[in-house]
N, C-alpha and C. Protein backbone atom coordinates (compact mmCIF):
# COMPACT_ATOMS: atom_id res chain seq x y z
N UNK A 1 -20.56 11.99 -7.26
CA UNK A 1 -19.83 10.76 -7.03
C UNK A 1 -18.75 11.03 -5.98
N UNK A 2 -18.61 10.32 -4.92
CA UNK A 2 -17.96 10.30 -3.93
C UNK A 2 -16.21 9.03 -4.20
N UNK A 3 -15.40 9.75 -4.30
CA UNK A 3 -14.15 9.34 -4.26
C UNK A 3 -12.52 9.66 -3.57
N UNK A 4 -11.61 9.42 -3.27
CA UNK A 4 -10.57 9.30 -2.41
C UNK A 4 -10.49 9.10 -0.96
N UNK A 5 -9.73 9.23 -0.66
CA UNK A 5 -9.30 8.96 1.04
C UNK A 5 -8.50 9.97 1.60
N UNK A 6 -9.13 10.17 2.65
CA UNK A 6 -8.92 11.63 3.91
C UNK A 6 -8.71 10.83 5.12
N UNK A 7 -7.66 11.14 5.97
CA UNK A 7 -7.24 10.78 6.62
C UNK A 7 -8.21 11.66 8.16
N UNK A 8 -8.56 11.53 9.41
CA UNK A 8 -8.97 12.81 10.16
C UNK A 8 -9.10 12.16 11.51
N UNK A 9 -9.64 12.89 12.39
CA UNK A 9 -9.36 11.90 14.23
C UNK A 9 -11.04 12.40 14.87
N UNK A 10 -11.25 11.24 15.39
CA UNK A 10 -12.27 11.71 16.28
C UNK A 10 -12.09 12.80 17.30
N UNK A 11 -12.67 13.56 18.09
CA UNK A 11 -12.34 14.55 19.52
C UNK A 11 -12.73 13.47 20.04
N UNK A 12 -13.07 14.22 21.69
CA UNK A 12 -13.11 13.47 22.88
C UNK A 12 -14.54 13.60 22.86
N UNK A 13 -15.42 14.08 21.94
CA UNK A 13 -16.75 14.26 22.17
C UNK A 13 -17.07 13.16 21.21
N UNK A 14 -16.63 12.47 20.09
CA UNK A 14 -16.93 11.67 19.20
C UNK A 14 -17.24 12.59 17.89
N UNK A 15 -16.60 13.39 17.54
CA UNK A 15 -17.17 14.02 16.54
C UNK A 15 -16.17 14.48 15.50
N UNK A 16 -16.53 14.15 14.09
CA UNK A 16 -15.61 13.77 13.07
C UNK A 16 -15.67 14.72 12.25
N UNK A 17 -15.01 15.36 11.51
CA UNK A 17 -15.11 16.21 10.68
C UNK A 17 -15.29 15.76 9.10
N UNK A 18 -15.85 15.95 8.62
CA UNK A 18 -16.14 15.18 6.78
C UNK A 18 -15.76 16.26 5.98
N UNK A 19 -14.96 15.13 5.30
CA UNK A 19 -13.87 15.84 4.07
C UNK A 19 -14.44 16.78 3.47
N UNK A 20 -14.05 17.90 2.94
CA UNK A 20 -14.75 19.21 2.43
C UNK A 20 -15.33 18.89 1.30
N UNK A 21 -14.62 18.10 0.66
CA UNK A 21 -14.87 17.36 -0.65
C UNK A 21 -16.24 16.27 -0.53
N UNK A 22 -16.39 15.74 0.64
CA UNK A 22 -17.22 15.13 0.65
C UNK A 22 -18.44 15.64 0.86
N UNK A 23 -18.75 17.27 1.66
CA UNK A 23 -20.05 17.76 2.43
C UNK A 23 -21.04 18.06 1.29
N UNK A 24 -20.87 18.22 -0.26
CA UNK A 24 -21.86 18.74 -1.12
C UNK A 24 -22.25 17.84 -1.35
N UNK A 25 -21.70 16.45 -1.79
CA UNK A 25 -22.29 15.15 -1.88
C UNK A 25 -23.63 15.07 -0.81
N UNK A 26 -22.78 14.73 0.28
CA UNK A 26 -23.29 14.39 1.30
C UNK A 26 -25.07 15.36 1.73
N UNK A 27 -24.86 16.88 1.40
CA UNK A 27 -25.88 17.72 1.78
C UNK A 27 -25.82 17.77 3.38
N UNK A 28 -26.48 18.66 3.88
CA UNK A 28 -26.38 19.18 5.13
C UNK A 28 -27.02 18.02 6.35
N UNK A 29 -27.54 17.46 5.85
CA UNK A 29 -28.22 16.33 6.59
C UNK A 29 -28.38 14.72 5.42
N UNK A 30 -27.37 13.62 6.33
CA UNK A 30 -27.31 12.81 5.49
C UNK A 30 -27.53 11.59 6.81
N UNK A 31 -27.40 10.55 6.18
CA UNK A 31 -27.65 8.82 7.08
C UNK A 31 -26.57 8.38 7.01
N UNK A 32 -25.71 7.90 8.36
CA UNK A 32 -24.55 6.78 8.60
C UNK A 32 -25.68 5.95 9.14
N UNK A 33 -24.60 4.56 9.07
CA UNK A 33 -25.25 3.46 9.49
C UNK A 33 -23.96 2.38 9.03
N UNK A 34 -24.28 1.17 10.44
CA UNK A 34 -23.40 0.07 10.10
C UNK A 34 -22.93 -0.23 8.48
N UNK A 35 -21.63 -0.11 7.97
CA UNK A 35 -21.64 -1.15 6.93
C UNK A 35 -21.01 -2.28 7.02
N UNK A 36 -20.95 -2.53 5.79
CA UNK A 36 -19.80 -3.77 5.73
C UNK A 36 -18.79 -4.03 6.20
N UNK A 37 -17.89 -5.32 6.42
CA UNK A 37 -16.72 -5.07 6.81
C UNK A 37 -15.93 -4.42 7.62
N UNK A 38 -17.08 -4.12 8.78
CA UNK A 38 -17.02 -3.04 10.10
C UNK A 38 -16.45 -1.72 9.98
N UNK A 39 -17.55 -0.93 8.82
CA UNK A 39 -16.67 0.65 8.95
C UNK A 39 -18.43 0.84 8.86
N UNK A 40 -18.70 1.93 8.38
CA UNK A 40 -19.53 3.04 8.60
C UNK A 40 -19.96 3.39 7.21
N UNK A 41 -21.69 3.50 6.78
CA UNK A 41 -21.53 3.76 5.29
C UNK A 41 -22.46 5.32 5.76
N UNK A 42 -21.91 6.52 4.76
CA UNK A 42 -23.19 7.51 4.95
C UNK A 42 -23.39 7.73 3.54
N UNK A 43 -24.86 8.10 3.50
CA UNK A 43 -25.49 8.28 2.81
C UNK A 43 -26.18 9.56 2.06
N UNK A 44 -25.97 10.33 1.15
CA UNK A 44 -27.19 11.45 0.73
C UNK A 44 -28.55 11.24 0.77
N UNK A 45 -29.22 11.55 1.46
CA UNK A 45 -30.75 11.34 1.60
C UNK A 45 -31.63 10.82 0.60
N UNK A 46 -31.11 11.57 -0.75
CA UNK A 46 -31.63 10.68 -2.13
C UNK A 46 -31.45 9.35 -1.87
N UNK A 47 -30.24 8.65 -1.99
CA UNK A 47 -29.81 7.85 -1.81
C UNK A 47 -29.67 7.00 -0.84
N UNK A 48 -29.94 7.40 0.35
CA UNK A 48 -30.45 6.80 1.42
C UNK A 48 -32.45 6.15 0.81
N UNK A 49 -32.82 6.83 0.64
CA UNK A 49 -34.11 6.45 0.23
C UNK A 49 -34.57 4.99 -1.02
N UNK A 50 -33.31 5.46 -2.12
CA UNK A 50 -33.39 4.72 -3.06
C UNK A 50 -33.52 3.32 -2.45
N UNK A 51 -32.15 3.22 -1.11
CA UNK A 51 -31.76 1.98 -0.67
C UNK A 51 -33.28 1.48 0.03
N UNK A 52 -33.60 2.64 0.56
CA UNK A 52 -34.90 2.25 1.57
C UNK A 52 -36.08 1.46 0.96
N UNK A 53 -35.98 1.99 -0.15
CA UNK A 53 -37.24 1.14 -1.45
C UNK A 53 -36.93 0.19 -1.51
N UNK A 54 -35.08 -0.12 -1.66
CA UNK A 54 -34.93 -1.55 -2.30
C UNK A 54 -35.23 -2.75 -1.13
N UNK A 55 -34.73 -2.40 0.20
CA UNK A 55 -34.75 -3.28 0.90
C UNK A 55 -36.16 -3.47 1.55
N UNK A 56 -37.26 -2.25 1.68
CA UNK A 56 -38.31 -2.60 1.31
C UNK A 56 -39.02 -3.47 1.30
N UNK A 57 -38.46 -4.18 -0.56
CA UNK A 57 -38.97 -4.89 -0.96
C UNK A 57 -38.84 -6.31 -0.97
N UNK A 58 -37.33 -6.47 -0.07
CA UNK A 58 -37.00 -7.65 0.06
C UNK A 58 -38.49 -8.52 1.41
N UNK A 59 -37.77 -10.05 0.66
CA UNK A 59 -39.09 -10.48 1.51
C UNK A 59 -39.16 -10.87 2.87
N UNK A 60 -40.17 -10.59 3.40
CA UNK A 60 -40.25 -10.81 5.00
C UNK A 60 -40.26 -11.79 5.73
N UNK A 61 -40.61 -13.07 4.76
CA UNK A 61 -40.87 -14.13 5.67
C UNK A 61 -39.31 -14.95 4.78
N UNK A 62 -37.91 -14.43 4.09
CA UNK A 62 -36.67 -14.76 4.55
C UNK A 62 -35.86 -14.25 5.94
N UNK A 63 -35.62 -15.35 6.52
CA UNK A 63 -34.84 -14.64 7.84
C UNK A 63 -33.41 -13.93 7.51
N UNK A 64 -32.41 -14.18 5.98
CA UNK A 64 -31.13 -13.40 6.16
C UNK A 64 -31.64 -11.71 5.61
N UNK A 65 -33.18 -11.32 4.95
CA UNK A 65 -33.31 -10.66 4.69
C UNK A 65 -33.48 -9.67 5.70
N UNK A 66 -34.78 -10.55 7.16
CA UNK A 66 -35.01 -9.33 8.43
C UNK A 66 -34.20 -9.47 9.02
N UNK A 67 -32.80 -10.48 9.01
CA UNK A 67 -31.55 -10.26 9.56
C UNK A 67 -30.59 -8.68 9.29
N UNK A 68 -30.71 -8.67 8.13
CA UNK A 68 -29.90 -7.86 7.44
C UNK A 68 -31.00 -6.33 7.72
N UNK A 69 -31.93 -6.23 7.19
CA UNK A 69 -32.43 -5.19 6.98
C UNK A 69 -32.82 -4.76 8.76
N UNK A 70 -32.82 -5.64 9.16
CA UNK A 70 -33.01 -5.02 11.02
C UNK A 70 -31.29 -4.55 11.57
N UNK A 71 -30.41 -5.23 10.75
CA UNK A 71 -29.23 -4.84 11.15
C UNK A 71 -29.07 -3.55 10.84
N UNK A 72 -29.32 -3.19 9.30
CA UNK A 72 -28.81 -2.08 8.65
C UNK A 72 -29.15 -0.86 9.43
N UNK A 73 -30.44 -0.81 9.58
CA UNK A 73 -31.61 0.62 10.09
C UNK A 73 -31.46 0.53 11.19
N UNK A 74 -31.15 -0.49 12.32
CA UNK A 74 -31.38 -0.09 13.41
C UNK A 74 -29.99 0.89 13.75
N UNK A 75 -28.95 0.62 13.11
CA UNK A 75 -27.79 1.37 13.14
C UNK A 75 -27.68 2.50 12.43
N UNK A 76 -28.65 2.82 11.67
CA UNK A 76 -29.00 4.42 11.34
C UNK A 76 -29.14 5.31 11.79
N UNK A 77 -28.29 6.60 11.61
CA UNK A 77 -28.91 8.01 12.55
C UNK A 77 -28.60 8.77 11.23
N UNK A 78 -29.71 10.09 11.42
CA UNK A 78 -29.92 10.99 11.07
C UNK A 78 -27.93 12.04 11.06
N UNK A 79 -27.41 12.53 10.45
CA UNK A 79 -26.51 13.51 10.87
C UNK A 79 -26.37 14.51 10.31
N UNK A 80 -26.36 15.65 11.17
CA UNK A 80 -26.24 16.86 10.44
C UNK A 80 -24.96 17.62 10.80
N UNK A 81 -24.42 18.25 9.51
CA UNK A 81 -23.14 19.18 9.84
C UNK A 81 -23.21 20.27 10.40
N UNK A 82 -22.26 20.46 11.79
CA UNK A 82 -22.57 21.76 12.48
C UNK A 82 -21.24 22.56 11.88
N UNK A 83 -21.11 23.92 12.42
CA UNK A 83 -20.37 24.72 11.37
C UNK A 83 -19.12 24.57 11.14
N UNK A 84 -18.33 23.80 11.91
CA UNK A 84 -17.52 23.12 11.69
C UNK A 84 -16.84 22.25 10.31
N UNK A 85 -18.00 21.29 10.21
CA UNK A 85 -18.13 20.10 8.76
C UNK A 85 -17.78 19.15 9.86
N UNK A 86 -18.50 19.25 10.93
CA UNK A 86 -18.43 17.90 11.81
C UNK A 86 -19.80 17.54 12.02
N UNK A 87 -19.87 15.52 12.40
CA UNK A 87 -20.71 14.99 12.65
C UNK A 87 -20.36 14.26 13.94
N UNK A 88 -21.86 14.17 14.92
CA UNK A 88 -21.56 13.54 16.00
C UNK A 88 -21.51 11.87 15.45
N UNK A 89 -20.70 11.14 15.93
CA UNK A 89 -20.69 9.49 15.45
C UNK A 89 -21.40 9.02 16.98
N UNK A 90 -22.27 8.14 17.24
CA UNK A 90 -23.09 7.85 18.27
C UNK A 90 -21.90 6.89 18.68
N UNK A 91 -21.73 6.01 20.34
CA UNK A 91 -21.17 5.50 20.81
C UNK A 91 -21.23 4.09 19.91
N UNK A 92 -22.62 3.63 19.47
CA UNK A 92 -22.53 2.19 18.93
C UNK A 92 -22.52 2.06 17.75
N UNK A 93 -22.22 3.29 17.24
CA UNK A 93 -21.39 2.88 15.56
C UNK A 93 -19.83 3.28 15.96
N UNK A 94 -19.59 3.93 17.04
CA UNK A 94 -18.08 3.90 16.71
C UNK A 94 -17.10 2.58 17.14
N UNK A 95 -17.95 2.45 18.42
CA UNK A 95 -17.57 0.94 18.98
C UNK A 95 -18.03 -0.26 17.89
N UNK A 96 -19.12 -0.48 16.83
CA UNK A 96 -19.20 -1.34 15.65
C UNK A 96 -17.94 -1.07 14.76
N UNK A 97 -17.69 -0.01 14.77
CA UNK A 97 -16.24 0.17 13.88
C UNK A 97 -14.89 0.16 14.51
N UNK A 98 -15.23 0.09 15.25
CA UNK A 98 -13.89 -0.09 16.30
C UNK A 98 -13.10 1.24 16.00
N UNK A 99 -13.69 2.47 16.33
CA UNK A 99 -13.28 3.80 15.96
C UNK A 99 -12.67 4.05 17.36
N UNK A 100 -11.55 4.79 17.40
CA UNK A 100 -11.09 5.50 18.77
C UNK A 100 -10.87 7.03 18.81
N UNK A 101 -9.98 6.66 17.33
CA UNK A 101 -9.61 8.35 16.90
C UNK A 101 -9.02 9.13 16.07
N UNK A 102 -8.13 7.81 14.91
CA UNK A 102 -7.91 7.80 13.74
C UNK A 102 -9.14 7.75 12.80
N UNK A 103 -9.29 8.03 11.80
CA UNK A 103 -10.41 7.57 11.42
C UNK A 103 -10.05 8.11 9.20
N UNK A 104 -10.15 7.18 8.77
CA UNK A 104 -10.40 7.25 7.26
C UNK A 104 -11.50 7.28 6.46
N UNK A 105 -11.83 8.44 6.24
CA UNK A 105 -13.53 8.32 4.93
C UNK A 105 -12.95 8.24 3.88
N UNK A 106 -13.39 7.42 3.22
CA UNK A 106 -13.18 6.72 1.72
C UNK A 106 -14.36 7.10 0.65
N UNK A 107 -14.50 7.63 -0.34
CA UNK A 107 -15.31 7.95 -1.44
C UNK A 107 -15.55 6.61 -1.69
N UNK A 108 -16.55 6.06 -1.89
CA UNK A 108 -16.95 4.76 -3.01
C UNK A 108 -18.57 4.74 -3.83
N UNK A 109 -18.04 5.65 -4.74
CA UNK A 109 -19.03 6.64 -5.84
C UNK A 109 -20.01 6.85 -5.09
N UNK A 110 -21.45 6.22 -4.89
CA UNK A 110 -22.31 6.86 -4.04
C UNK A 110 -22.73 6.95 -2.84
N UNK A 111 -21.63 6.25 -2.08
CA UNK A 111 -21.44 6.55 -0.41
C UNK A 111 -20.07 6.56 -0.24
N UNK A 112 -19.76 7.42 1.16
CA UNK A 112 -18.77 7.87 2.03
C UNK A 112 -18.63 6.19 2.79
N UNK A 113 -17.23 5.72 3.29
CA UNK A 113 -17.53 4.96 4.28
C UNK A 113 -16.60 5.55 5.07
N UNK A 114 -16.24 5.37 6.28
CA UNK A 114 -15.94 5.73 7.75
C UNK A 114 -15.14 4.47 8.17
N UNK A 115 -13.76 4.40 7.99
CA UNK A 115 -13.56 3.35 8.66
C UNK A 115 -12.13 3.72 9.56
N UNK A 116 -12.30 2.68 11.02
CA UNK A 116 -11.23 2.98 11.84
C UNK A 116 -9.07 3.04 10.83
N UNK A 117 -8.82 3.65 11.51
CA UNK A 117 -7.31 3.88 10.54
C UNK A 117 -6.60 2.48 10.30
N UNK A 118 -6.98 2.03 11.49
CA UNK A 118 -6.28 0.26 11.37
C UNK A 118 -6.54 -0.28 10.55
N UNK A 119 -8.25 -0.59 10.67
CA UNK A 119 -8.81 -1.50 10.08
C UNK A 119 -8.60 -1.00 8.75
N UNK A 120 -8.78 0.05 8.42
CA UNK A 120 -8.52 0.41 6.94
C UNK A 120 -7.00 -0.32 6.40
N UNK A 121 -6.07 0.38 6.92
CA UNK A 121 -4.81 -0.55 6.52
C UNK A 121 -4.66 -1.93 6.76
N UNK A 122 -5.43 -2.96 7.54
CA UNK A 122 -5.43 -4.17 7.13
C UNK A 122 -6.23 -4.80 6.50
N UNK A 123 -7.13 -3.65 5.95
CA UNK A 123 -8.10 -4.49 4.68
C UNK A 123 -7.28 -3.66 3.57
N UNK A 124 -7.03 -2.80 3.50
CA UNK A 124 -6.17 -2.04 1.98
C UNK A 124 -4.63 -3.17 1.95
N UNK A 125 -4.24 -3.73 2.98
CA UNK A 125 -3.28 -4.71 2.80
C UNK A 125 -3.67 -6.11 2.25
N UNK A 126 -4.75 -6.40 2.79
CA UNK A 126 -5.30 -7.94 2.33
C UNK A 126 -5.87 -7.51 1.13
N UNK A 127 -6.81 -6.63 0.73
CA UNK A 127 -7.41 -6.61 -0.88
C UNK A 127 -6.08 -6.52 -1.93
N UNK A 128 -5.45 -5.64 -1.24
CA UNK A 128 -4.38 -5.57 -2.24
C UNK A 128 -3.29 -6.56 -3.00
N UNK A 129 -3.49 -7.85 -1.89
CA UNK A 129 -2.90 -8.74 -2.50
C UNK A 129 -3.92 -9.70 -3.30
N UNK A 130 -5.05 -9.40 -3.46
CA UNK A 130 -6.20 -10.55 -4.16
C UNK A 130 -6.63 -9.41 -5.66
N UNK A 131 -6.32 -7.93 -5.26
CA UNK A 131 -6.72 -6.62 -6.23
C UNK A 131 -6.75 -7.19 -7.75
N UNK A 132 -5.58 -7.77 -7.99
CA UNK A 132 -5.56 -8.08 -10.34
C UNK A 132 -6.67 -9.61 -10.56
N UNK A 133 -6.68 -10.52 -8.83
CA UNK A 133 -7.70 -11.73 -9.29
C UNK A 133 -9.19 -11.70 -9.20
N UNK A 134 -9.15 -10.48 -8.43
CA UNK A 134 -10.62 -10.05 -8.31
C UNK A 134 -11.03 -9.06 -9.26
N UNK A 135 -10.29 -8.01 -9.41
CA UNK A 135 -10.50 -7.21 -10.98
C UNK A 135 -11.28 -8.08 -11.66
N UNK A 136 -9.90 -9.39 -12.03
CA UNK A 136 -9.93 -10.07 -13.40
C UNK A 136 -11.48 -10.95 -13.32
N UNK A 137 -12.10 -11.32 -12.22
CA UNK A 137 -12.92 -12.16 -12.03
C UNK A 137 -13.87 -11.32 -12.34
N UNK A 138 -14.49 -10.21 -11.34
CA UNK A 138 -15.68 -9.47 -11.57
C UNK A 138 -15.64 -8.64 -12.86
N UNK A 139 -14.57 -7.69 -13.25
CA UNK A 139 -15.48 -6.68 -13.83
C UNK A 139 -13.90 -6.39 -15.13
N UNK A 140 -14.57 -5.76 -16.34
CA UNK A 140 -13.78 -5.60 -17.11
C UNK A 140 -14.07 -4.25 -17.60
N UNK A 141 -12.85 -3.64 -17.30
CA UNK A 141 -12.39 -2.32 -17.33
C UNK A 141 -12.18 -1.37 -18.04
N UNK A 142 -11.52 -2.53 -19.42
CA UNK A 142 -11.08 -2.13 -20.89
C UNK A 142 -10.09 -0.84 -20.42
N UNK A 143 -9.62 -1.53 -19.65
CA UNK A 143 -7.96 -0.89 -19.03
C UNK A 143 -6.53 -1.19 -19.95
């Protein structure tokens, strides 16, 4: 299970280093790809796959489905850690994330996401003010 937040900077080559904490999760070769909310989701290969079944199966002749599922994959690459614990980020996921050179990976149990330092602090500012009505709406905690 993938959890907390690491702060880290792109180089001038585009290449990010993943939290130490995060590389056993992750395994030596894992999948980024566009996510949500313009950051970056990567994936463990298990788990990259699971997703691959599910969407799969979604159906072909809905258009938000080959919307979505042509979005997801075509923004997929392969990445592997060189000895470092760095990954190259390709030009059009960093520019989809609006990455320059701050950069925050976030644990969210079974994926890493990647998101620019900004954008992270103005979505950790906006959730945070909706955080106890959305709790209270979706999910119960027995907090």
């Amino acid at each position: 299970m993938f959890m907390g937040e690491y702060h880290h900077t792109l180089d001038a080559k585009g290449r990010l280093i993943v939290p130490a904490r995060f590389r056993e999760g992750l395994g030596d070769t894992f999948i980024v790809t566009r996510g949500l909310d313009h950051c970056l989701f990567a994936y463990p290969m298990s788990e990259w796959r699971d997703i691959e079944e599910k969407l799969r199966s979604l159906p072909l002749t809905k258009a938000d489905a080959r919307s979505f599922v042509r979005f997801f994959f075509s923004g997929a690459v392969e990445c592997e850690l060189d000895k470092q614990g760095r990954i190259m980020l390709p030009q059009n996921l960093r520019d989809y994330a609006q990455m320059e050179k701050d950069v925050v990976a976030v644990g969210v149990s079974t994926r890493v996401e990647f998101w620019s330092a900004e954008r992270w602090k103005v979505y950790v500012e906006s959730a945070s003010e909706s955080f106890d009505a959305i709790a209270e709406n979706i999910v119960d905690l027995g907090i």
